[in-house]
Protein backbone atom coordinates (compact mmCIF):
# COMPACT_ATOMS: atom_id res chain seq x y z
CA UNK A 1 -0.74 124.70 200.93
CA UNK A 2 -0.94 128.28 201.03
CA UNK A 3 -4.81 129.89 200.34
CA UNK A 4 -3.92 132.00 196.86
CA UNK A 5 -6.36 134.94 197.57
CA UNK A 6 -4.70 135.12 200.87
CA UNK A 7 -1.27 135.86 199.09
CA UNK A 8 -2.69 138.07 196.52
CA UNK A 9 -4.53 140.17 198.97
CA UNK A 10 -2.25 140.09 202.31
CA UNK A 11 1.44 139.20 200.83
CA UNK A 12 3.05 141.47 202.97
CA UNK A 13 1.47 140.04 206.10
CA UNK A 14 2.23 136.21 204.54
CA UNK A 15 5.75 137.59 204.18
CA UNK A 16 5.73 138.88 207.95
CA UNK A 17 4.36 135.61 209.20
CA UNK A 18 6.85 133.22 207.41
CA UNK A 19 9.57 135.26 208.41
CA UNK A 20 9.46 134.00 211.98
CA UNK A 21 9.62 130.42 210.15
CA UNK A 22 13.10 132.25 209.01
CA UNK A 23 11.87 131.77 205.81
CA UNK A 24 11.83 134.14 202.77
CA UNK A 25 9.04 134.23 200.92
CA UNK A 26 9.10 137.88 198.82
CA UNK A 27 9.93 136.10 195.47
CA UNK A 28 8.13 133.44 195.23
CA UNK A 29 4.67 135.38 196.60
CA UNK A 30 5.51 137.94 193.44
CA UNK A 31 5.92 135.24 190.89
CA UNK A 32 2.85 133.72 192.61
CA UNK A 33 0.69 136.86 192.21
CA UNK A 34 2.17 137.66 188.48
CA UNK A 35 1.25 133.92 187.16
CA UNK A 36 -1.91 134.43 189.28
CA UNK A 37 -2.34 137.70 187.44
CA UNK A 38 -2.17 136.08 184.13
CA UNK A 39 -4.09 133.09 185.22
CA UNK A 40 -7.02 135.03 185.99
CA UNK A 41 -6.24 137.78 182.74
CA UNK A 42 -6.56 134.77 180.31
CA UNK A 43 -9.47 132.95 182.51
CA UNK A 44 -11.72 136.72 181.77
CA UNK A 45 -10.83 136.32 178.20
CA UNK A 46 -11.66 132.96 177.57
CA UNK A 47 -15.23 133.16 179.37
CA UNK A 48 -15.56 136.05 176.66
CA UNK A 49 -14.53 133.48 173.75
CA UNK A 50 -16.62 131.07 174.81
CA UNK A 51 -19.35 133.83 175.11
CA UNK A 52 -18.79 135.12 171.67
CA UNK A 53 -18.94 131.45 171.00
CA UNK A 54 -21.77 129.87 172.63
CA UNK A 55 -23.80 133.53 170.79
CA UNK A 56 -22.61 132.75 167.16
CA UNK A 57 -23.94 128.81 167.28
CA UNK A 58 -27.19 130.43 168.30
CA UNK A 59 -27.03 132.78 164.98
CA UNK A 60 -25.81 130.29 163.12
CA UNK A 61 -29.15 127.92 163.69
CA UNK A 62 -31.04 130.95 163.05
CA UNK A 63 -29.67 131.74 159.83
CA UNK A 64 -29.59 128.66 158.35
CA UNK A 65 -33.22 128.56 159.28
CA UNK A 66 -34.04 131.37 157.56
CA UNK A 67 -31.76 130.34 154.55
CA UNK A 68 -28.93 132.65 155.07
CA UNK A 69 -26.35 130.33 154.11
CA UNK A 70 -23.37 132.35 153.89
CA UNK A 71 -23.70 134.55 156.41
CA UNK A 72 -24.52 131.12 158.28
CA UNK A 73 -20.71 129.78 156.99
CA UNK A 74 -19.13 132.93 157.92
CA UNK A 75 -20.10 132.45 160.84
CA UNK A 76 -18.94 128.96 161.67
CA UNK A 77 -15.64 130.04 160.60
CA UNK A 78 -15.41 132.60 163.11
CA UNK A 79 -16.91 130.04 165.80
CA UNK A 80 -13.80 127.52 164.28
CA UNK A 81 -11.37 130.98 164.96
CA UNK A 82 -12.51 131.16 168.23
CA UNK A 83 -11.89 127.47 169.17
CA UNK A 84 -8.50 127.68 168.14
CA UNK A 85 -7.91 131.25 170.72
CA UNK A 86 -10.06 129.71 173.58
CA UNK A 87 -7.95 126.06 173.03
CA UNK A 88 -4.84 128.33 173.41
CA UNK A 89 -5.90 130.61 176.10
CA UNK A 90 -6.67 127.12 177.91
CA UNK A 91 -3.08 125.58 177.77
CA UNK A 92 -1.68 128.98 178.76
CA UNK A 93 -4.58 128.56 181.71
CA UNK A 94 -2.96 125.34 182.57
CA UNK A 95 0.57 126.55 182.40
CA UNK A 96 0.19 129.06 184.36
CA UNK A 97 -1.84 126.66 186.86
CA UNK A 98 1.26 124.07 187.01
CA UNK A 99 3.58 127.02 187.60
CA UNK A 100 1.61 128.53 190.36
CA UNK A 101 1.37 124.93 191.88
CA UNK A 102 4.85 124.29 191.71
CA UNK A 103 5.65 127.46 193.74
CA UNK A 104 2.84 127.33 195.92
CA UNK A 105 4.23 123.59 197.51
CA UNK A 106 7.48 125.78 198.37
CA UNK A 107 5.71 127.65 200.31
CA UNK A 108 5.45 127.01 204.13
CA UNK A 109 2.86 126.79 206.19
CA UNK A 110 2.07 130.35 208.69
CA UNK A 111 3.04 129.73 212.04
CA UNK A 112 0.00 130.83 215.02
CA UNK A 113 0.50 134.05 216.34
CA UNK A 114 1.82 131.61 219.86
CA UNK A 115 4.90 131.11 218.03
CA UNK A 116 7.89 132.63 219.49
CA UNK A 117 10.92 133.34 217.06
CA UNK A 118 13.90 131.69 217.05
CA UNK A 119 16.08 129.87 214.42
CA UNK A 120 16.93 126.49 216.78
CA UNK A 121 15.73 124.38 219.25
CA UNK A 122 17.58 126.32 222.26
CA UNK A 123 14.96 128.82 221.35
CA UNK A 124 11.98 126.71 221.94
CA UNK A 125 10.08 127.49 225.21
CA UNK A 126 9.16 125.24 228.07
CA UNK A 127 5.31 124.73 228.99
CA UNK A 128 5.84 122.84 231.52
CA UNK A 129 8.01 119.91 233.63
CA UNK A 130 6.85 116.97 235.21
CA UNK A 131 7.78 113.78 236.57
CA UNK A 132 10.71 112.74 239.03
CA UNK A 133 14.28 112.91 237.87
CA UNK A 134 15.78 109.02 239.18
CA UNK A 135 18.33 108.99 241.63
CA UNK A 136 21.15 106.82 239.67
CA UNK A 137 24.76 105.92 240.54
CA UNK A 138 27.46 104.87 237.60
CA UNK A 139 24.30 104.40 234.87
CA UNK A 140 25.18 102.90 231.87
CA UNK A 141 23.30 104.30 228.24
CA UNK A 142 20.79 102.46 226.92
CA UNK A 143 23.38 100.65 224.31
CA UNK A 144 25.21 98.86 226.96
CA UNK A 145 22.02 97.51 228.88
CA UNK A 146 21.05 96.11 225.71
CA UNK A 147 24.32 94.59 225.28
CA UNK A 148 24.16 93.44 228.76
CA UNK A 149 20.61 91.84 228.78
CA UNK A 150 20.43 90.63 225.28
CA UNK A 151 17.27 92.36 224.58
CA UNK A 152 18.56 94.56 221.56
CA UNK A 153 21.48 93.49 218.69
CA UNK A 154 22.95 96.78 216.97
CA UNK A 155 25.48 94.99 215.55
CA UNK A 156 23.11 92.03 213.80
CA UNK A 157 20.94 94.85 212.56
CA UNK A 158 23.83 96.28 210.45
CA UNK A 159 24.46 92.81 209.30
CA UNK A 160 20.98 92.47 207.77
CA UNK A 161 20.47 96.05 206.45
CA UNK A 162 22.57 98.33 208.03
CA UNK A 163 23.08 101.29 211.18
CA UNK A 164 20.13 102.70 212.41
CA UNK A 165 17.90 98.94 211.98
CA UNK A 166 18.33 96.95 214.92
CA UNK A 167 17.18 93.75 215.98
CA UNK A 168 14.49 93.53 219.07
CA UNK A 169 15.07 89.90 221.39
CA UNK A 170 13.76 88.04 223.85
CA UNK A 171 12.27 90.78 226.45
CA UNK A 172 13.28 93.25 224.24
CA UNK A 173 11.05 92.41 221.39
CA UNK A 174 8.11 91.82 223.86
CA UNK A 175 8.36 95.34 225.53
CA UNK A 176 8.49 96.83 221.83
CA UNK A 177 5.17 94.87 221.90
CA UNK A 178 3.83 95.36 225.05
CA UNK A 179 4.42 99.16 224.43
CA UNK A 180 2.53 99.46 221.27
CA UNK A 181 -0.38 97.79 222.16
CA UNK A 182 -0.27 99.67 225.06
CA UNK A 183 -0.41 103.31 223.02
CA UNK A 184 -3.02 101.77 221.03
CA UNK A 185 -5.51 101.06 224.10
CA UNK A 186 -5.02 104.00 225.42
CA UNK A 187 -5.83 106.10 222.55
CA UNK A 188 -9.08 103.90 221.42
CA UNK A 189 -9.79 104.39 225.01
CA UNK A 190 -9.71 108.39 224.35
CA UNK A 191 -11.93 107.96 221.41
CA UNK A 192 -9.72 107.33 218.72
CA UNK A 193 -10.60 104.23 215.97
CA UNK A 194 -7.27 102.09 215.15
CA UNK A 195 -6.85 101.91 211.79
CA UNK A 196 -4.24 99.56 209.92
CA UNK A 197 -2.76 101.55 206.86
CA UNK A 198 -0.05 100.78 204.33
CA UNK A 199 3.53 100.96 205.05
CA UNK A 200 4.10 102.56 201.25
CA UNK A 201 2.16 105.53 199.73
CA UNK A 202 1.66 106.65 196.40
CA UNK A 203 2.65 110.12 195.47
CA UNK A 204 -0.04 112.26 196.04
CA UNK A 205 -0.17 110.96 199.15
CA UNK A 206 3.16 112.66 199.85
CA UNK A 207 2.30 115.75 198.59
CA UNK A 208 -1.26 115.72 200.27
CA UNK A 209 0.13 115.96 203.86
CA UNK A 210 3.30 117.97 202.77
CA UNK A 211 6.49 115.53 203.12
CA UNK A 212 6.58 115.85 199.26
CA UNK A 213 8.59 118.04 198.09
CA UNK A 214 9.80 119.27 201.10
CA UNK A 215 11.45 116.19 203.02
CA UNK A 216 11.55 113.79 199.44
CA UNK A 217 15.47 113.14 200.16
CA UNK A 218 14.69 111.94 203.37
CA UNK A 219 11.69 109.43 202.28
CA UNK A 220 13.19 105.39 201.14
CA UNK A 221 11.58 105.45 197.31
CA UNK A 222 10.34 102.33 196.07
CA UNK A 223 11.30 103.35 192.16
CA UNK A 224 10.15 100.65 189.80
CA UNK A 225 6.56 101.48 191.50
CA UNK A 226 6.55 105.06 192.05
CA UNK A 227 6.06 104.28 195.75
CA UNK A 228 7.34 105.92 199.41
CA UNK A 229 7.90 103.83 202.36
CA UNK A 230 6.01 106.02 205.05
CA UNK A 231 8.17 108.38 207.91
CA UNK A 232 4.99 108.46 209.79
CA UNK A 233 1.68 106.65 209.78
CA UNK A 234 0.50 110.36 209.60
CA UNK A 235 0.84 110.49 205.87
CA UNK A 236 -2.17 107.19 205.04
CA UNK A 237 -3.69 108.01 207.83
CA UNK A 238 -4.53 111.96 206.87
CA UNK A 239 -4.77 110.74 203.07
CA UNK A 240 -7.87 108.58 204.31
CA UNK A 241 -9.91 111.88 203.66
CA UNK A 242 -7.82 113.01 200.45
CA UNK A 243 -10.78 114.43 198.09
CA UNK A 244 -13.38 113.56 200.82
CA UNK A 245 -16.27 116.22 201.84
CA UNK A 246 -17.51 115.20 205.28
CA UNK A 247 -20.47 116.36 206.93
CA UNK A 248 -20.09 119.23 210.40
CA UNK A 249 -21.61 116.53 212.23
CA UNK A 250 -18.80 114.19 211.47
CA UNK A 251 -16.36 115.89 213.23
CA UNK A 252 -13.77 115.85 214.60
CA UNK A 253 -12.44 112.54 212.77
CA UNK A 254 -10.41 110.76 215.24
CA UNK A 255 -7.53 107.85 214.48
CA UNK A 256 -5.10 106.22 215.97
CA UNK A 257 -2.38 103.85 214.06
CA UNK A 258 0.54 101.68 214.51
CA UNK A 259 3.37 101.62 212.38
CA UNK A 260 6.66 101.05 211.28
CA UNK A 261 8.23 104.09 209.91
CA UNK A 262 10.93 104.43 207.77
CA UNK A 263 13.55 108.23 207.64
CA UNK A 264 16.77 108.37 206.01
CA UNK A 265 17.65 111.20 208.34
CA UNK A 266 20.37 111.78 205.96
CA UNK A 267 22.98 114.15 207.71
CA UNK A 268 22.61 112.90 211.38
CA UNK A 269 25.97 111.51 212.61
CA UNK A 270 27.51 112.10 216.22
CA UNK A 271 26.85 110.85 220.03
CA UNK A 272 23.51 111.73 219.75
CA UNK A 273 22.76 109.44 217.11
CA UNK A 274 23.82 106.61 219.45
CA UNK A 275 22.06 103.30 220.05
CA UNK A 276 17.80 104.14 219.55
CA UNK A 277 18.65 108.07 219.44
CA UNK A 278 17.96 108.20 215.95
CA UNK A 279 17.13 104.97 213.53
CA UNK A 280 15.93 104.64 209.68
CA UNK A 281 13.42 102.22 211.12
CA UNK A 282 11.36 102.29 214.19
CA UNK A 283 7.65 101.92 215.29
CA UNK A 284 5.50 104.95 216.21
CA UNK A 285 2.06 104.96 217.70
CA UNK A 286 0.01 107.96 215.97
CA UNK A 287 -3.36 109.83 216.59
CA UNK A 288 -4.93 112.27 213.80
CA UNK A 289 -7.34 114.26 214.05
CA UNK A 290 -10.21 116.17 211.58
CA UNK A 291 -11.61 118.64 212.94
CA UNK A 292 -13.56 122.03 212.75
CA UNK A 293 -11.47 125.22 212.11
CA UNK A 294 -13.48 126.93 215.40
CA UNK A 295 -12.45 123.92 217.34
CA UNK A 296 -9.13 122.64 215.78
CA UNK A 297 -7.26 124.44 219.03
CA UNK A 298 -8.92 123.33 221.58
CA UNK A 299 -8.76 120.18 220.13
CA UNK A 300 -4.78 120.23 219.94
CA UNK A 301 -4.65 121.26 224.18
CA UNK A 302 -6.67 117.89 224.12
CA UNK A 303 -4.12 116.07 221.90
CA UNK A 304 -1.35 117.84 224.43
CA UNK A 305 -3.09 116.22 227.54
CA UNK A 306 -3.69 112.79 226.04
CA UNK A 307 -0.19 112.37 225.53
CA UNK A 308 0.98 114.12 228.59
CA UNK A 309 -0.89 111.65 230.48
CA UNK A 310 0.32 108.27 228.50
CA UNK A 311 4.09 109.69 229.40
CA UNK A 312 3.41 110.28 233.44
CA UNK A 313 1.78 106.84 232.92
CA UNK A 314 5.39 105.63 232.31
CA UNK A 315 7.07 107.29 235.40
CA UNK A 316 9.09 109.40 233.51
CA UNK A 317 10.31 113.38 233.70
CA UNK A 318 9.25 114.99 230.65
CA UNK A 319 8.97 118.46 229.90
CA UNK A 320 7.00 119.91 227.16
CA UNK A 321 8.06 122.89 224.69
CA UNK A 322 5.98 125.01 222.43
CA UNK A 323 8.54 124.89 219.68
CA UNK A 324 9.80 127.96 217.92
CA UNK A 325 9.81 129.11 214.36
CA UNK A 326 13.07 128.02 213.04
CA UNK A 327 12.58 124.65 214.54
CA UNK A 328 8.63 123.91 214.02
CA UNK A 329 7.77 121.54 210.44
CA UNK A 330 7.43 122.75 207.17
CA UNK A 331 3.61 121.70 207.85
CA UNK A 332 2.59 123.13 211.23
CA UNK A 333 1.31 126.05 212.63
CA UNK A 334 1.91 124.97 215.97
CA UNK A 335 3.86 122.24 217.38
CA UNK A 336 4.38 121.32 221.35
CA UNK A 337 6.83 118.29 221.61
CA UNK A 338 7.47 116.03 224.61
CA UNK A 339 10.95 115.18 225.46
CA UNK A 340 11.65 112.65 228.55
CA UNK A 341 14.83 112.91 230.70
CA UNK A 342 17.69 110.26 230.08
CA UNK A 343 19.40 109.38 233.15
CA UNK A 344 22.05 108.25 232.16
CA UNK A 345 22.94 110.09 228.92
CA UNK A 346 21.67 113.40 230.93
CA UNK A 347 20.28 115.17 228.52
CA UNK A 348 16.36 115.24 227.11
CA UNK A 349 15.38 113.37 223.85
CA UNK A 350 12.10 114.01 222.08
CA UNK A 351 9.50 111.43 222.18
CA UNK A 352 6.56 113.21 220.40
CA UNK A 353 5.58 115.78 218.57
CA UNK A 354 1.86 117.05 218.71
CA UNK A 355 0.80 119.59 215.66
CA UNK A 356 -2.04 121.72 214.23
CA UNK A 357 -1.86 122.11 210.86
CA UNK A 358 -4.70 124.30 209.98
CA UNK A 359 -5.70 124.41 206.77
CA UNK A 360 -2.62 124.11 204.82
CA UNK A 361 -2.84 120.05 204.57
CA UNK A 362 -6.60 119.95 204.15
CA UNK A 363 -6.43 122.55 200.82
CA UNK A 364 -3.31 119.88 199.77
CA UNK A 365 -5.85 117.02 200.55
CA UNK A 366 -9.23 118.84 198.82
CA UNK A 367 -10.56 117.67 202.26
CA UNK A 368 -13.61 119.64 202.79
CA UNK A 369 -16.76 119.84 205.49
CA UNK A 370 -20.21 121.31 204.62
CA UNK A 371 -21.27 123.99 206.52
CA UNK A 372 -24.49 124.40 208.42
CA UNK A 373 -25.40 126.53 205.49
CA UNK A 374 -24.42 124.20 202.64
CA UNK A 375 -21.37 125.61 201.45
CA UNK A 376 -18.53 123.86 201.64
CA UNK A 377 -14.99 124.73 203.48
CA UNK A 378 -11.73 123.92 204.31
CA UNK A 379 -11.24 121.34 207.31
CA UNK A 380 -8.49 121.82 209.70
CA UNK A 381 -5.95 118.41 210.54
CA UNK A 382 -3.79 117.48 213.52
CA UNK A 383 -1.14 114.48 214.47
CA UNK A 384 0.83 113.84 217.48
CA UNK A 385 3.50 110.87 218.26
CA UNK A 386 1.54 108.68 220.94
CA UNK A 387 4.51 107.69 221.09
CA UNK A 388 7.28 107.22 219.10
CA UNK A 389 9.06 104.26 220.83
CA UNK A 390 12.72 104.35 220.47
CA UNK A 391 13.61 107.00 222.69
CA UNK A 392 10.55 105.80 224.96
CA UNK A 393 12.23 102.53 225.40
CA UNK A 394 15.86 104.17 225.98
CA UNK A 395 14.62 106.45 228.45
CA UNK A 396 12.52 103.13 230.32
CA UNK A 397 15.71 101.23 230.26
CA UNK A 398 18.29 103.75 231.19
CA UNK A 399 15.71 105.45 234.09
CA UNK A 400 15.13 102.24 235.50
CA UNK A 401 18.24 100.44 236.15
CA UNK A 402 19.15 99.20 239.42
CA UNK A 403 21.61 96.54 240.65
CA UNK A 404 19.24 93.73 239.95
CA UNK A 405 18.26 94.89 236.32
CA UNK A 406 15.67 96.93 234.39
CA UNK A 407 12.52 97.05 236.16
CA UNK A 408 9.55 97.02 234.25
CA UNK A 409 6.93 100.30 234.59
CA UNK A 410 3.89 99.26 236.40
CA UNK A 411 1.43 99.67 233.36
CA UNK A 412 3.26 97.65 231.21
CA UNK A 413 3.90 94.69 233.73
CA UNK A 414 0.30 93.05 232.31
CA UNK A 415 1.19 93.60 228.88
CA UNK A 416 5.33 92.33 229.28
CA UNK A 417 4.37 89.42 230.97
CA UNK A 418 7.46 90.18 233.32
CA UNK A 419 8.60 93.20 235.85
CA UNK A 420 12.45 93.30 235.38
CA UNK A 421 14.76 92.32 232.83
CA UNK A 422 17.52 90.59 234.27
């Protein structure tokens, strides 16, 4: 969320900034800075009630003392007056208060002055490439390999729930397996501690990291107990430190989790949706970060090289983009994702997505640091996919075909238990 004395004293520059988000913000910063202006107009006169108050109980302990008894009683019906205006200059406090709040979650976050502009992901720009495209002849997608071997069941998987929740077999289930715990050593081995969160969240979870209200209609909702099956493990993970002040010397906080994840993706039909491109269910590796606002970007080039070097670990091309404004999260200020080359569909699908979101979670969250000076101030918070595995796995299986079968990435041969599947 959105600092308020940052939109009442720079709204044109806010206004600027969003814009290469493609987003317009003029109307909502004005009725932001009008309830802000009667927010803070009723605030001033209700410290002066309570003022006029807090000086009339005094008199009225004085007169009684000195046996002025009506004066005293006209005076505790003006105190009695004055309860009634201060009780109704505080509900119009806390109207005012909702309002603001309910316009200030529209609001998205400002994108770093890196961002380039650009309304789609053909605008995005390319860091950098790496990796070796395979040499293939007559490669078959993903889908049909998994038809072929046995490893993955679309079809059973819309028996038991539906399209986009397939069933994992045999060697397919174990290099689902193998991969995660894979991710998981890898990123304890950078520093991160694995945590196990819950799959469901509460609200205010939701809101604290920003999917709520923003991306609500594509979150499962549990209704009968108010609860959201997670789209990331991002959302417990950050909400670990929801109302939390931590010490400078405790940073930078550093997580990793595995979990299922859950996205209606309402909307998403076509080719590209095909076989893992793009599931309600799927299992995603995660790392988040707490940091220090003077360190939160070097800290997200960190994040961009850990994950880089879990991908080349896998053999496969990848490229990485600094995404653009139209196409970057509600959330971020900065986002680089990874995308890995698909042989056989020929064409790049994203496998991560590494963010910093400033401080626009952590004033959401109320999660604070204390300075070296004792005051206290707003952390900054960053994720990144390491790694989502659908598109992981597709791009293994469809980059490593050959006539006798799949063959399995050298990494992952210890944790498979098996080098092809054939």
């Amino acid at each position: 969320m959105l600092n308020i004395k940052l939109l009442r004293e720079q709204p044109e520059y806010v206004i600027e900034r969003l814009m290469v988000k493609n987003f317009d913000a003029k109307s909502i910063i004005e009725k932001v800075n009008a309830l802000d202006q009667i927010r803070r107009s009723c605030q001033t006169e209700q410290d002066v009630v309570l003022a006029d108050q807090n000086s009339l109980a005094k008199e009225i302990g004085s007169l009684m003392k000195n046996g002025k008894k009506e004066e005293a009683e006209s005076a505790k019906m003006k105190v009695s007056e004055l309860k009634e205006i201060s009780k109704g200059l505080e509900n119009k406090i806390k109207e005012s208060e909702n309002e603001l709040n309910d316009l200030l979650v529209q609001l998205p976050n400002l994108p770093h002055i890196s961002v380039p502009k650009g309304k789609m992901a053909e605008d995005n720009v390319i860091v950098r490439e790496g990796g070796s495209f395979p040499k293939l002849e007559n490669a078959i997608p993903h889908w049909e390999l998994a038809k072929k071997y046995d490893i993955i069941d679309f079809d059973l998987g819309v028996k038991l729930t539906g399209a986009g929740f397939p069933v994992y077999k045999g060697k397919g289930a174990k290099i689902q397996r193998a991969l995660i715990s894979f991710f998981l050593d890898m990123n304890t081995r950078a520093g991160y501690t694995e945590v196990q969160p819950p799959l469901m969240v509460n609200e205010a979870s939701g809101y604290g990291t920003g999917q709520l209200p923003d991306k609500g209609e594509q979150m499962y909702f549990v209704g009968l107990d108010n609860f959201y099956l997670i789209p990331t493990a991002e959302v417990p993970v950050t909400n670990i430190f929801r109302d939390v002040i931590l010490n400078r010397g405790e940073m930078p906080v550093k997580m990793t989790a595995y979990t299922p994840c859950f996205r209606r993706e309402a909307g998403s039909y076509g080719k590209d949706v095909r076989g893992l491109n793009r599931l309600h269910q799927f299992d995603k590796v995660e790392i988040v970060q707490v940091s220090h606002p003077d360190t939160s970007y070097s800290a997200l080039e960190e994040m961009v090289k850990h994950v880089e070097g879990i991908v080349q670990s896998l053999g496969l091309p990848y490229r990485i983009l600094r995404l653009c404004g139209g196409d970057m999260s509600f959330t971020s200020a900065l986002t680089y994702d990874f995308e890995v080359y698909s042989a056989a569909q020929e064409r790049w699908l994203e496998v991560s997505s590494v963010s910093n979101f400033e401080s626009f979670q952590a004033n959401r969250l109320k999660l604070r640091y204390k300075d070296e000076t004792g005051k206290i101030q707003l952390a900054h918070t960053l994720n990144g996919s390491s790694l989502a595995l659908p598109r992981i796995l597709a791009a293994i299986l469809e980059n490593n075909q050959d006539s006798r079968g799949i063959k399995i990435p050298d990494v992952l041969k210890d944790y498979c238990g098996f080098s092809y599947i054939d």
